[in-house]
C-alpha atoms as a PDB file:
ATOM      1  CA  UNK A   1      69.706  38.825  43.978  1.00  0.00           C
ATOM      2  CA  UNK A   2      66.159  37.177  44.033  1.00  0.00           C
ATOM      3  CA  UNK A   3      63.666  38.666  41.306  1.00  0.00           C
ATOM      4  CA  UNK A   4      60.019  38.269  41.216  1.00  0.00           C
ATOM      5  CA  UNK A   5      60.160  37.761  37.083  1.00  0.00           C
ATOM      6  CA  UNK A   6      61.790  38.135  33.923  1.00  0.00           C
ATOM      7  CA  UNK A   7      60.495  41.187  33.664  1.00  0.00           C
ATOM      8  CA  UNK A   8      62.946  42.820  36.581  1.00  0.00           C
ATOM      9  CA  UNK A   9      66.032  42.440  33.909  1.00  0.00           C
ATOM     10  CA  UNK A  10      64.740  41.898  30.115  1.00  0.00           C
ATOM     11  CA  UNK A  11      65.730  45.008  29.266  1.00  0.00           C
ATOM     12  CA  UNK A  12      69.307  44.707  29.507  1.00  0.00           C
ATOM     13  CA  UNK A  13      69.118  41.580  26.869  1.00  0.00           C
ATOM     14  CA  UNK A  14      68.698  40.284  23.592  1.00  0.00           C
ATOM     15  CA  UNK A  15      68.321  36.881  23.843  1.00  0.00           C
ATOM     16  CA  UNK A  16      67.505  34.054  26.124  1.00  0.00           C
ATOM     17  CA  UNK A  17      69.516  30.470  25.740  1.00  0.00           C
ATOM     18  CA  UNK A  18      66.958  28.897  28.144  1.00  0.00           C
ATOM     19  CA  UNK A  19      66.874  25.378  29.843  1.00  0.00           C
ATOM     20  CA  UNK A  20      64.548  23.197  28.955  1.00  0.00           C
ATOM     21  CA  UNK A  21      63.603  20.731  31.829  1.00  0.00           C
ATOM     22  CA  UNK A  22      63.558  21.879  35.179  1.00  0.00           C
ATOM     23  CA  UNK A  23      62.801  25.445  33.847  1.00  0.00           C
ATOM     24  CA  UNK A  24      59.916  24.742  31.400  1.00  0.00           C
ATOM     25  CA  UNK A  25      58.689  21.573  32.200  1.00  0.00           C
ATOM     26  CA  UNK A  26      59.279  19.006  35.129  1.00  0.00           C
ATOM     27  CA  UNK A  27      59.357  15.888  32.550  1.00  0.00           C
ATOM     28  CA  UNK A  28      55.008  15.520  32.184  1.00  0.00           C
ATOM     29  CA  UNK A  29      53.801  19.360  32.410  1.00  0.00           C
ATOM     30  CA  UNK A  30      54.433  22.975  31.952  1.00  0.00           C
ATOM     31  CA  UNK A  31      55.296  25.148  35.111  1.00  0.00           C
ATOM     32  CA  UNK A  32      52.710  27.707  35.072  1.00  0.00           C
ATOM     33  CA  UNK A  33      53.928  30.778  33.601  1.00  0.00           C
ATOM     34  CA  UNK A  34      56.801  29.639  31.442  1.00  0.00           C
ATOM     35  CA  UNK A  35      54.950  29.883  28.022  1.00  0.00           C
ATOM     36  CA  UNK A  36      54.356  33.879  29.033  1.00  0.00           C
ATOM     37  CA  UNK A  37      57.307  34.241  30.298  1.00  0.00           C
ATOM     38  CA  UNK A  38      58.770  33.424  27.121  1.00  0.00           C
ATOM     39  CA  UNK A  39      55.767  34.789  24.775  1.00  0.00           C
ATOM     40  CA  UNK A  40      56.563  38.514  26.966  1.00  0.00           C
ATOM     41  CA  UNK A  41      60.152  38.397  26.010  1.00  0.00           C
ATOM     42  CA  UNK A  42      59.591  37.865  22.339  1.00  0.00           C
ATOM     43  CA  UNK A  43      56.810  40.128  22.016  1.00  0.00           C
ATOM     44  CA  UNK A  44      59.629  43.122  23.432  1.00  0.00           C
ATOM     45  CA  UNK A  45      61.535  41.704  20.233  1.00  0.00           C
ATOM     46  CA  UNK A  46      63.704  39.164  22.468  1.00  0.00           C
ATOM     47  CA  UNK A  47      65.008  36.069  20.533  1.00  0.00           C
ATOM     48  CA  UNK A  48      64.474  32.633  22.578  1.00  0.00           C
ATOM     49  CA  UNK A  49      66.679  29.486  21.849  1.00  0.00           C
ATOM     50  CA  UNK A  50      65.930  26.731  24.263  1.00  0.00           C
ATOM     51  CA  UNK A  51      68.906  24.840  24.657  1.00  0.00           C
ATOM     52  CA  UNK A  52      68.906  21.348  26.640  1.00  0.00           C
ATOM     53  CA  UNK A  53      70.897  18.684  27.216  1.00  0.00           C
ATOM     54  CA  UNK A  54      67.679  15.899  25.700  1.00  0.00           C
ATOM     55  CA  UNK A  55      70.031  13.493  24.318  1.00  0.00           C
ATOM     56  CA  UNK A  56      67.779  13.657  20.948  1.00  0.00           C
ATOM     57  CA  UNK A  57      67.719  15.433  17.678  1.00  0.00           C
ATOM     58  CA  UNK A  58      65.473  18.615  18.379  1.00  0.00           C
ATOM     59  CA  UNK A  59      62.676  17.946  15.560  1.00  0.00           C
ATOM     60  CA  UNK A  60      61.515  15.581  18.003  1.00  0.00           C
ATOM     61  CA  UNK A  61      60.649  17.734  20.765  1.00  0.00           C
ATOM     62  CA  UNK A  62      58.089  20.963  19.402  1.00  0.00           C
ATOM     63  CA  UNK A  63      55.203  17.999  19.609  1.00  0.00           C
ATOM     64  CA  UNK A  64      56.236  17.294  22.725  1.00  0.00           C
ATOM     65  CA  UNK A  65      56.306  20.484  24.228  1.00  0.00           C
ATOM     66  CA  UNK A  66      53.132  21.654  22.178  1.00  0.00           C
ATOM     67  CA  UNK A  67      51.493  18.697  24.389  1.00  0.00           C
ATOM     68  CA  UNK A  68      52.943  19.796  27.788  1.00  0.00           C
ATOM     69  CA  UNK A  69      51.542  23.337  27.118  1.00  0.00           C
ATOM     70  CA  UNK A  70      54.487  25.290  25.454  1.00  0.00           C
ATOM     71  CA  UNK A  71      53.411  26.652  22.298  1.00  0.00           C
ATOM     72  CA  UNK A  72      56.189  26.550  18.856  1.00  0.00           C
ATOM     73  CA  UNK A  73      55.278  30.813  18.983  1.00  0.00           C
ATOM     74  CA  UNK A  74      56.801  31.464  22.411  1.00  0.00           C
ATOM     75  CA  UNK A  75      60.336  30.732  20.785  1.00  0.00           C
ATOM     76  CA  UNK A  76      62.599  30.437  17.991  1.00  0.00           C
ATOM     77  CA  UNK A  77      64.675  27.472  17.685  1.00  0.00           C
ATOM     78  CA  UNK A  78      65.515  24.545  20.085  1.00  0.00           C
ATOM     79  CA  UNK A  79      69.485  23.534  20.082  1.00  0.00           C
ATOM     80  CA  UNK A  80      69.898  19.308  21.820  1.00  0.00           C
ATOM     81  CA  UNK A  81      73.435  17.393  22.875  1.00  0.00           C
ATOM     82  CA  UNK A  82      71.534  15.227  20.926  1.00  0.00           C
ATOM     83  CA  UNK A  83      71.893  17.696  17.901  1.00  0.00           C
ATOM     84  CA  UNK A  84      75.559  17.946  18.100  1.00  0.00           C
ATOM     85  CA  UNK A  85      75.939  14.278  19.652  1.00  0.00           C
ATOM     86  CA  UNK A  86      74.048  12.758  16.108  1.00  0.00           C
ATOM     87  CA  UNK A  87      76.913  15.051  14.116  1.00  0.00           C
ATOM     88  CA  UNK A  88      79.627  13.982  16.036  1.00  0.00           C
ATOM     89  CA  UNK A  89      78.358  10.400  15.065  1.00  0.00           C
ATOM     90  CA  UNK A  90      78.034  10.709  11.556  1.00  0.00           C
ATOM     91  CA  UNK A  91      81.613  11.868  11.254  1.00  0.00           C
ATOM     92  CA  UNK A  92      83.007   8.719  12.330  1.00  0.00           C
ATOM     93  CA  UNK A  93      85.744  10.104  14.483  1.00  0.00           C
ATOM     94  CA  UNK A  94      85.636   7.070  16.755  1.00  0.00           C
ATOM     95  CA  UNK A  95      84.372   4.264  14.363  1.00  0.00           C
ATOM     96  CA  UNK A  96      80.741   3.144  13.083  1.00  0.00           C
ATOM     97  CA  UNK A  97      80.704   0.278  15.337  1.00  0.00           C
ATOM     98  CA  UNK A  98      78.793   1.303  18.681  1.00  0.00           C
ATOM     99  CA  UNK A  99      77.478  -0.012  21.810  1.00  0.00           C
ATOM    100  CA  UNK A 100      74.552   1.628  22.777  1.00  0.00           C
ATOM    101  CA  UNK A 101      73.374   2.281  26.128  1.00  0.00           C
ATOM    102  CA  UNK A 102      69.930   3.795  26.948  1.00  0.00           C
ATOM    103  CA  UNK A 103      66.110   3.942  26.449  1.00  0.00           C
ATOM    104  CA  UNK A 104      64.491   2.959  22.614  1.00  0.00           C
ATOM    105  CA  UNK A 105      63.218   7.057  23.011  1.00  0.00           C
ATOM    106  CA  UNK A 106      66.966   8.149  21.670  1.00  0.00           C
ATOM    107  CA  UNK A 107      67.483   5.514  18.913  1.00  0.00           C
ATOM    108  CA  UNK A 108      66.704   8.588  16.538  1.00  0.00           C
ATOM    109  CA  UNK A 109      70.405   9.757  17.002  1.00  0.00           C
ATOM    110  CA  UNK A 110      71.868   7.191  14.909  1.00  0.00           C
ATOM    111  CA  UNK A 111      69.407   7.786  11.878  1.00  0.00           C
ATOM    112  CA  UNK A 112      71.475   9.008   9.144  1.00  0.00           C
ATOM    113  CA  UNK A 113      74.788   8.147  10.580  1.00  0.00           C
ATOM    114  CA  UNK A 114      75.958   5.144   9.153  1.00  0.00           C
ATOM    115  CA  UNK A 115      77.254   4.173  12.469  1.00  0.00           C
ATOM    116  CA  UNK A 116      75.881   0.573  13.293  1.00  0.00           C
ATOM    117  CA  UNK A 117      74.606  -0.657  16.764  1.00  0.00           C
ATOM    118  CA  UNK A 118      76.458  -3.989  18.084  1.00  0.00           C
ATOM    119  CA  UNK A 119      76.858  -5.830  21.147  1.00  0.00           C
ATOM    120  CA  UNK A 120      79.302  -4.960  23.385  1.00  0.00           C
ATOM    121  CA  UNK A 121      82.060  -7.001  22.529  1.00  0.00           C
ATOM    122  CA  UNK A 122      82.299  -5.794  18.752  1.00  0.00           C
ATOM    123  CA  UNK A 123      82.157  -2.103  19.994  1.00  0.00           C
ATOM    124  CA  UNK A 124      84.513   0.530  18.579  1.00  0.00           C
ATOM    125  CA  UNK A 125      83.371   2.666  21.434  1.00  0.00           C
ATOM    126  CA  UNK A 126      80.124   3.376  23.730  1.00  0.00           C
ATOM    127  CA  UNK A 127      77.237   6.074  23.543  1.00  0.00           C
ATOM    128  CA  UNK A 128      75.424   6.591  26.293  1.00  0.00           C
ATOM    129  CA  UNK A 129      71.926   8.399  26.536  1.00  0.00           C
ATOM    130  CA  UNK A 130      71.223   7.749  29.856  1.00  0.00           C
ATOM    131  CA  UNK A 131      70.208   4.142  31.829  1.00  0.00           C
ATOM    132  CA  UNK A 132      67.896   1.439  30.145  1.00  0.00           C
ATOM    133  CA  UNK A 133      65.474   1.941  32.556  1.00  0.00           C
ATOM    134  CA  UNK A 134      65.963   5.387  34.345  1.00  0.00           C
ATOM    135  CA  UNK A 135      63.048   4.574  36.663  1.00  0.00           C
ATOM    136  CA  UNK A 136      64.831   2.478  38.616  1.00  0.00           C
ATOM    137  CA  UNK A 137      68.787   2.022  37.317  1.00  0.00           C
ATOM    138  CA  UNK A 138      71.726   4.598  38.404  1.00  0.00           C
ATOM    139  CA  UNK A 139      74.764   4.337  37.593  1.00  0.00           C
ATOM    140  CA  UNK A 140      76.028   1.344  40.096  1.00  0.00           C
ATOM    141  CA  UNK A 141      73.889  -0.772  38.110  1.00  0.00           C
ATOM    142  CA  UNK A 142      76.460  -0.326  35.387  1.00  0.00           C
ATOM    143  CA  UNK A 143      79.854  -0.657  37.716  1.00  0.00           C
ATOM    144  CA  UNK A 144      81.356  -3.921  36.585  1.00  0.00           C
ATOM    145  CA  UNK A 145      80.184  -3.919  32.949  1.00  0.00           C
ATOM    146  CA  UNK A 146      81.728  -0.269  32.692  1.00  0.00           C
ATOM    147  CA  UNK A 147      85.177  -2.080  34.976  1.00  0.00           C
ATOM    148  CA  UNK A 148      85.201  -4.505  31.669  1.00  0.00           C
ATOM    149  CA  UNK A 149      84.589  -1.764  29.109  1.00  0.00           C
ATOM    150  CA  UNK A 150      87.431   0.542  30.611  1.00  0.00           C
ATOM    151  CA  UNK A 151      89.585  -2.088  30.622  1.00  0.00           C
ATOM    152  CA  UNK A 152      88.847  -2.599  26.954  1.00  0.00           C
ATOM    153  CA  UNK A 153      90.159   1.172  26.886  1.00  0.00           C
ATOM    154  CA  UNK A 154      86.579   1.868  24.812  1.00  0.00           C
ATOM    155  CA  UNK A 155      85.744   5.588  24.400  1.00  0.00           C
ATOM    156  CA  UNK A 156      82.573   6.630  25.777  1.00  0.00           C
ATOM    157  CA  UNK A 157      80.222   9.371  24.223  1.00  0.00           C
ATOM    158  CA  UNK A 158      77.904  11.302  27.089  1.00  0.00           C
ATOM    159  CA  UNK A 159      74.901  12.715  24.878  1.00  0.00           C
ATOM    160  CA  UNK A 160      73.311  14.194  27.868  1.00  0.00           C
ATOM    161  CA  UNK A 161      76.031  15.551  30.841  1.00  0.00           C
ATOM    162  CA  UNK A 162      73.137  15.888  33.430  1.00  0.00           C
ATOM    163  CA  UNK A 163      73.524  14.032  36.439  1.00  0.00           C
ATOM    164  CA  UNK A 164      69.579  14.004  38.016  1.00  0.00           C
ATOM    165  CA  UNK A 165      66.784  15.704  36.610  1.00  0.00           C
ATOM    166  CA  UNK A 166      62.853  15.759  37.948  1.00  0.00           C
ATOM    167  CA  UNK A 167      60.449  13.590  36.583  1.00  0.00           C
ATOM    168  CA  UNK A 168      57.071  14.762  37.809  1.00  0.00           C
ATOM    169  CA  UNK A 169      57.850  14.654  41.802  1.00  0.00           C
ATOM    170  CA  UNK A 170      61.068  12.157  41.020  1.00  0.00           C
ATOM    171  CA  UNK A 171      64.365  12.291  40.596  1.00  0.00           C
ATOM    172  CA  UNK A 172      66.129  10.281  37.973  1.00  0.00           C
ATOM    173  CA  UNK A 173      69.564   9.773  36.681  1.00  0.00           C
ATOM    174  CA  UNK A 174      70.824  11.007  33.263  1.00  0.00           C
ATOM    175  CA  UNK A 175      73.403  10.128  31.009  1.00  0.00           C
ATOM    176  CA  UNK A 176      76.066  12.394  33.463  1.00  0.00           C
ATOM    177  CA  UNK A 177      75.527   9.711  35.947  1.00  0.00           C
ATOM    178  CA  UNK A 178      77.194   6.727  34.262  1.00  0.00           C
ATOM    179  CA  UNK A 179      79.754   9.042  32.342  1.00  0.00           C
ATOM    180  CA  UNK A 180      80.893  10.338  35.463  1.00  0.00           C
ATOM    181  CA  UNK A 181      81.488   6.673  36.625  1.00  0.00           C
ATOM    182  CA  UNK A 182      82.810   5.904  33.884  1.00  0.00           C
ATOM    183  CA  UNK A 183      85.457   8.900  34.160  1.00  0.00           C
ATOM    184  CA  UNK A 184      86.014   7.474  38.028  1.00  0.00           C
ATOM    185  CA  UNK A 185      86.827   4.620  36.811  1.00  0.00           C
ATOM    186  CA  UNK A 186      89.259   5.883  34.170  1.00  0.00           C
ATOM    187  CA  UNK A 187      87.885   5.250  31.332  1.00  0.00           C
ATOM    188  CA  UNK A 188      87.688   8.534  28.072  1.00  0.00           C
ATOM    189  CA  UNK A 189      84.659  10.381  27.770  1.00  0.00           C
ATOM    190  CA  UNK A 190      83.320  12.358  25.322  1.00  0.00           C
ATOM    191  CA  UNK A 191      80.839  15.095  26.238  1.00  0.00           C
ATOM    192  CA  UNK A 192      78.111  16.816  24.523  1.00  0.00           C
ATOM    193  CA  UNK A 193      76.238  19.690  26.015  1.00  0.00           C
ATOM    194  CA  UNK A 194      75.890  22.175  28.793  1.00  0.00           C
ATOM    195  CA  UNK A 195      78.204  22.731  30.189  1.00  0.00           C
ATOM    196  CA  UNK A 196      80.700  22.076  27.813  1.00  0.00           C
ATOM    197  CA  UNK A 197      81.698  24.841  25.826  1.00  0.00           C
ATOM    198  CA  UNK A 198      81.083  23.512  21.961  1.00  0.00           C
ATOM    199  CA  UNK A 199      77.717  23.618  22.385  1.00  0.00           C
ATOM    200  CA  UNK A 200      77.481  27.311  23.559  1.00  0.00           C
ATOM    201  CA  UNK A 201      79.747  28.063  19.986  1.00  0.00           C
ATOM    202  CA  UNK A 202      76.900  26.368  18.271  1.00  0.00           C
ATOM    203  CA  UNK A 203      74.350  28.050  20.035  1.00  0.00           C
ATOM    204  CA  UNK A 204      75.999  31.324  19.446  1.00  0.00           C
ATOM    205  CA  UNK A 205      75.975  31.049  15.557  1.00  0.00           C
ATOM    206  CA  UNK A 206      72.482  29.517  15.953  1.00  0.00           C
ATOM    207  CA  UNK A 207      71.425  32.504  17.684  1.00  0.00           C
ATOM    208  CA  UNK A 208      72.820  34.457  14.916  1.00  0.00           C
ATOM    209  CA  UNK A 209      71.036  32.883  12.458  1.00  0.00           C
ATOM    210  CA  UNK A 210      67.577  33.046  13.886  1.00  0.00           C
ATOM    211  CA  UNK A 211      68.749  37.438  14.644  1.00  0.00           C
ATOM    212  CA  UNK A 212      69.836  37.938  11.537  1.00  0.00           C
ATOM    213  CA  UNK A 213      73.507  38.883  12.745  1.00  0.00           C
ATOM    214  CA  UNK A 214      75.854  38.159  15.557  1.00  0.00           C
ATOM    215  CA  UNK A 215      74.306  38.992  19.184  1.00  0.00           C
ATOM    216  CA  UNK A 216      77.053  40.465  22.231  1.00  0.00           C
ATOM    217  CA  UNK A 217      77.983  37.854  24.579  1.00  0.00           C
ATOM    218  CA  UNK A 218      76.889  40.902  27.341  1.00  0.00           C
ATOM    219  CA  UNK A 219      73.280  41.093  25.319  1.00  0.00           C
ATOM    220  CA  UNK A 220      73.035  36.952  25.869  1.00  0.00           C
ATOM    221  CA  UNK A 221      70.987  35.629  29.465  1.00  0.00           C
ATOM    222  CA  UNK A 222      71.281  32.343  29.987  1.00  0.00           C
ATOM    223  CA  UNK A 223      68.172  30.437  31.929  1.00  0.00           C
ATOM    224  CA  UNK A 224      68.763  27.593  34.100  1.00  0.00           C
ATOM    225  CA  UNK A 225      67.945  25.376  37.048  1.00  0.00           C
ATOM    226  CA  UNK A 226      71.665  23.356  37.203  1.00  0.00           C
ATOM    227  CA  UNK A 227      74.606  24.977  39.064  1.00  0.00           C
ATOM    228  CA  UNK A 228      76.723  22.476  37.745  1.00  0.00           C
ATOM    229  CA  UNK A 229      75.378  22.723  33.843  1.00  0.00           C
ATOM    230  CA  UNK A 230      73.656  25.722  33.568  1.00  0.00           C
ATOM    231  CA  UNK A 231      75.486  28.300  35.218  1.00  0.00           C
ATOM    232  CA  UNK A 232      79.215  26.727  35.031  1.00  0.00           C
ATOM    233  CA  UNK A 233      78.492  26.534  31.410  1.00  0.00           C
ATOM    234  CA  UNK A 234      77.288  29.846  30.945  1.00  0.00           C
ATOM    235  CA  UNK A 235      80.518  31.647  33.110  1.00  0.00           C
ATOM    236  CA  UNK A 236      82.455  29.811  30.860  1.00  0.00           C
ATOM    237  CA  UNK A 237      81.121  30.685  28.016  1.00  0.00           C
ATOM    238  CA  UNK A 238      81.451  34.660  29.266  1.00  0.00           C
ATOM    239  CA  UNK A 239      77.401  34.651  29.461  1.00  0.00           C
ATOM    240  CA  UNK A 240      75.462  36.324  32.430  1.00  0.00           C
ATOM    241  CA  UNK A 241      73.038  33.530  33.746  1.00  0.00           C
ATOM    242  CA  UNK A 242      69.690  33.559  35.663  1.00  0.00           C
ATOM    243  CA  UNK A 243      69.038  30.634  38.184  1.00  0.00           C
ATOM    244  CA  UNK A 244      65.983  29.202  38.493  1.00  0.00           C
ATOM    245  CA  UNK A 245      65.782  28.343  42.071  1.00  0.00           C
ATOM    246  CA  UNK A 246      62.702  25.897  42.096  1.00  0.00           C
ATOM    247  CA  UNK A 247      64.281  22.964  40.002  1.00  0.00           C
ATOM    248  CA  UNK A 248      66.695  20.429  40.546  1.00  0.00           C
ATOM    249  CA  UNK A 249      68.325  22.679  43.715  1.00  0.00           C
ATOM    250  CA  UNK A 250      65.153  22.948  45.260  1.00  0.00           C
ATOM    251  CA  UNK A 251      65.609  21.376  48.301  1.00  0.00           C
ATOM    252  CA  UNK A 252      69.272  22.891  48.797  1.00  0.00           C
ATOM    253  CA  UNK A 253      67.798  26.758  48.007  1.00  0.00           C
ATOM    254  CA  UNK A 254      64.451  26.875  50.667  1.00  0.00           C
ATOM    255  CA  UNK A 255      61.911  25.592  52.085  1.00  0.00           C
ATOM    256  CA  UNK A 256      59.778  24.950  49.570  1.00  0.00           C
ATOM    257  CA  UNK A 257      60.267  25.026  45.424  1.00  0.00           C
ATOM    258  CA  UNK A 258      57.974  28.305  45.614  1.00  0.00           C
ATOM    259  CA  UNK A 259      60.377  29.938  48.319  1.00  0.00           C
ATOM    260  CA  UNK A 260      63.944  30.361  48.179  1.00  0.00           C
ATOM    261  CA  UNK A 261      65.818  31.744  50.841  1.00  0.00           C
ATOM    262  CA  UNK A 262      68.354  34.195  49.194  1.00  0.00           C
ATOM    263  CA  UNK A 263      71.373  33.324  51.714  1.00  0.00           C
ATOM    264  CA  UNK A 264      70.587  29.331  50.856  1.00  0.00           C
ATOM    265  CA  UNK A 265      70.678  30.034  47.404  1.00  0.00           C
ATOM    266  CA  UNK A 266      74.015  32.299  47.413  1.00  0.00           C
ATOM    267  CA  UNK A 267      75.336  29.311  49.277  1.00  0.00           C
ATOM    268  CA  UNK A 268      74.236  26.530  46.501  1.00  0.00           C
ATOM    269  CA  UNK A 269      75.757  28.682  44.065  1.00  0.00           C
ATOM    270  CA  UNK A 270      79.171  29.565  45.665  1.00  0.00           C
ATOM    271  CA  UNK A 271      79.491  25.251  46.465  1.00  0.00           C
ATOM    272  CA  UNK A 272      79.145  25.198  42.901  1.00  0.00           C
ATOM    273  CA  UNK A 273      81.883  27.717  42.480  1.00  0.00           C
ATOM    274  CA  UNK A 274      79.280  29.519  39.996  1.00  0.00           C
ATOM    275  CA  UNK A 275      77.366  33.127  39.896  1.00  0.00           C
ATOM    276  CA  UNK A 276      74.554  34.370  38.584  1.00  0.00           C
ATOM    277  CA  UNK A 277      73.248  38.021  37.905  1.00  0.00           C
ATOM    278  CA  UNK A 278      69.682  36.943  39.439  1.00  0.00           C
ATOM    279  CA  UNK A 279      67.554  34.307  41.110  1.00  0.00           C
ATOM    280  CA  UNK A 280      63.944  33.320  41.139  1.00  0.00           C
ATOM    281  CA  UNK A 281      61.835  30.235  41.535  1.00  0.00           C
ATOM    282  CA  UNK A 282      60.191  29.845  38.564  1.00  0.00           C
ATOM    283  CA  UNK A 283      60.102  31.689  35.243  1.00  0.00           C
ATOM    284  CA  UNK A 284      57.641  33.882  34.864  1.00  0.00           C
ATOM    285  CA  UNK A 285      57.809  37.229  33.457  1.00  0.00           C
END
């Protein structure tokens, strides 16, 4: 099951839908490898669609990654919750009257909406992009204000369905957190992203567009670091997936982020109730 790199299994696909932090970055810098990794695969004539679950529009992430040390030419498109989150908004399905909760960073999703941002007690229903502060707020920071909201019977829209991701040598909680919470709690929730499966249908036509014509599910690898995003979504979606090892599981799949143990790793992902066709710690090619 573990690989040494990309390069063990390329041949058998067309096109990567490939994580974005946790696989490429860690939330400051590039793992090393991952730009030719990717630049390898596309040079064989692969197609490369990053797909995350930022809970931002995806023009706002190529200067990003340019600056963390992942070039625009080592793939084609990116696909963002946030991109399908911002259309779900401007349709107006659940109002255009919206209490927001999460960092200034994602204020971009409601450009071009029409949908207005209010305080809480004019709210039509919730978004939520992930804590205020994420260094130091989870999602028991937001317990009795979400007890008040639920009873309000307020929808709430999850732009990012992680739970934790890494920032540099830290873990931090995402928009999942809360949503999940809020779900406990039993209040509605409305997802967008991995591993839900609209965003896979968009991803699919996406792919199509950059190919130039439909690509086979069974042509399609998934690349991810969540057993609980990545892979689940993938399975669903009737995708073969590749788990990056050294990422959010780390500590659950080895010793170290540099060596899984494969019978740790087969463990993480049967808890998960997920497979993958291959394992490796980082992406490299």
């Amino acid at each position: 099951m573990l690989i040494s790199g990309l390069s063990a299994i390329a041949a058998r696909y067309d096109a990567l839908l490939c994580d974005v932090w946790g696989v490429l970055h860690n939330g400051r810098e590039a793992y090393p490898g991952v730009a030719d990794a990717l630049g390898r695969f596309r040079a064989g004539g692969g197609r490369v669609l990053l797909l995350s679950n930022a809970p931002r529009p995806s023009t706002t992430l190529p200067e990003m990654f340019e600056r963390m040390g992942i070039p625009h030419d080592v793939y084609d498109g990116i696909l963002t919750s946030g991109d399908a989150t911002r259309t779900y908004l401007g349709s107006r399905t659940l109002g255009d009257a919206c209490y927001y909760i999460g960092p200034d960073r994602d204020l971009a999703l409601f450009d071009g909406t029409g949908v207005e941002r209010v305080d809480e007690a004019q709210a039509a229903f919730i978004l939520v992009t992930g804590p205020f502060n994420d260094e130091i707020e989870g999602p028991e920071d937001y317990r009795r204000q979400f007890e008040n909201l639920v009873a309000r019977r307020l929808p709430l829209v999850c732009a990012n369905p992680d739970i934790i991701v890494e920032r540099g040598s830290k873990h931090i909680y995402c928009a999942g957190a809360l949503a999940a919470l809020y779900e406990e709690l039993g209040g509605e929730v409305v997802y967008f992203g991995k591993p839900h499966r609209p965003i896979y249908e968009v991803a699919r036509r996406r792919l199509a567009d950059i190919a130039g014509g439909p690509v086979a599910d069974a042509r399609i690898l998934a690349v991810g670091d969540g057993p609980l995003t990545d892979m689940l979504g993938a399975g669903d979606a009737g995708i073969d997936a590749l788990f990056v090892t050294g990422g959010i599981a780390a500590a659950d799949c080895g010793p170290a982020p540099e060596s899984p143990d494969e019978a740790r790793v087969e463990a993480v992902l049967a808890r998960a109730g997920v497979r993958a066709v291959a394992a490796m710690p980082r992406l490299v090619w």
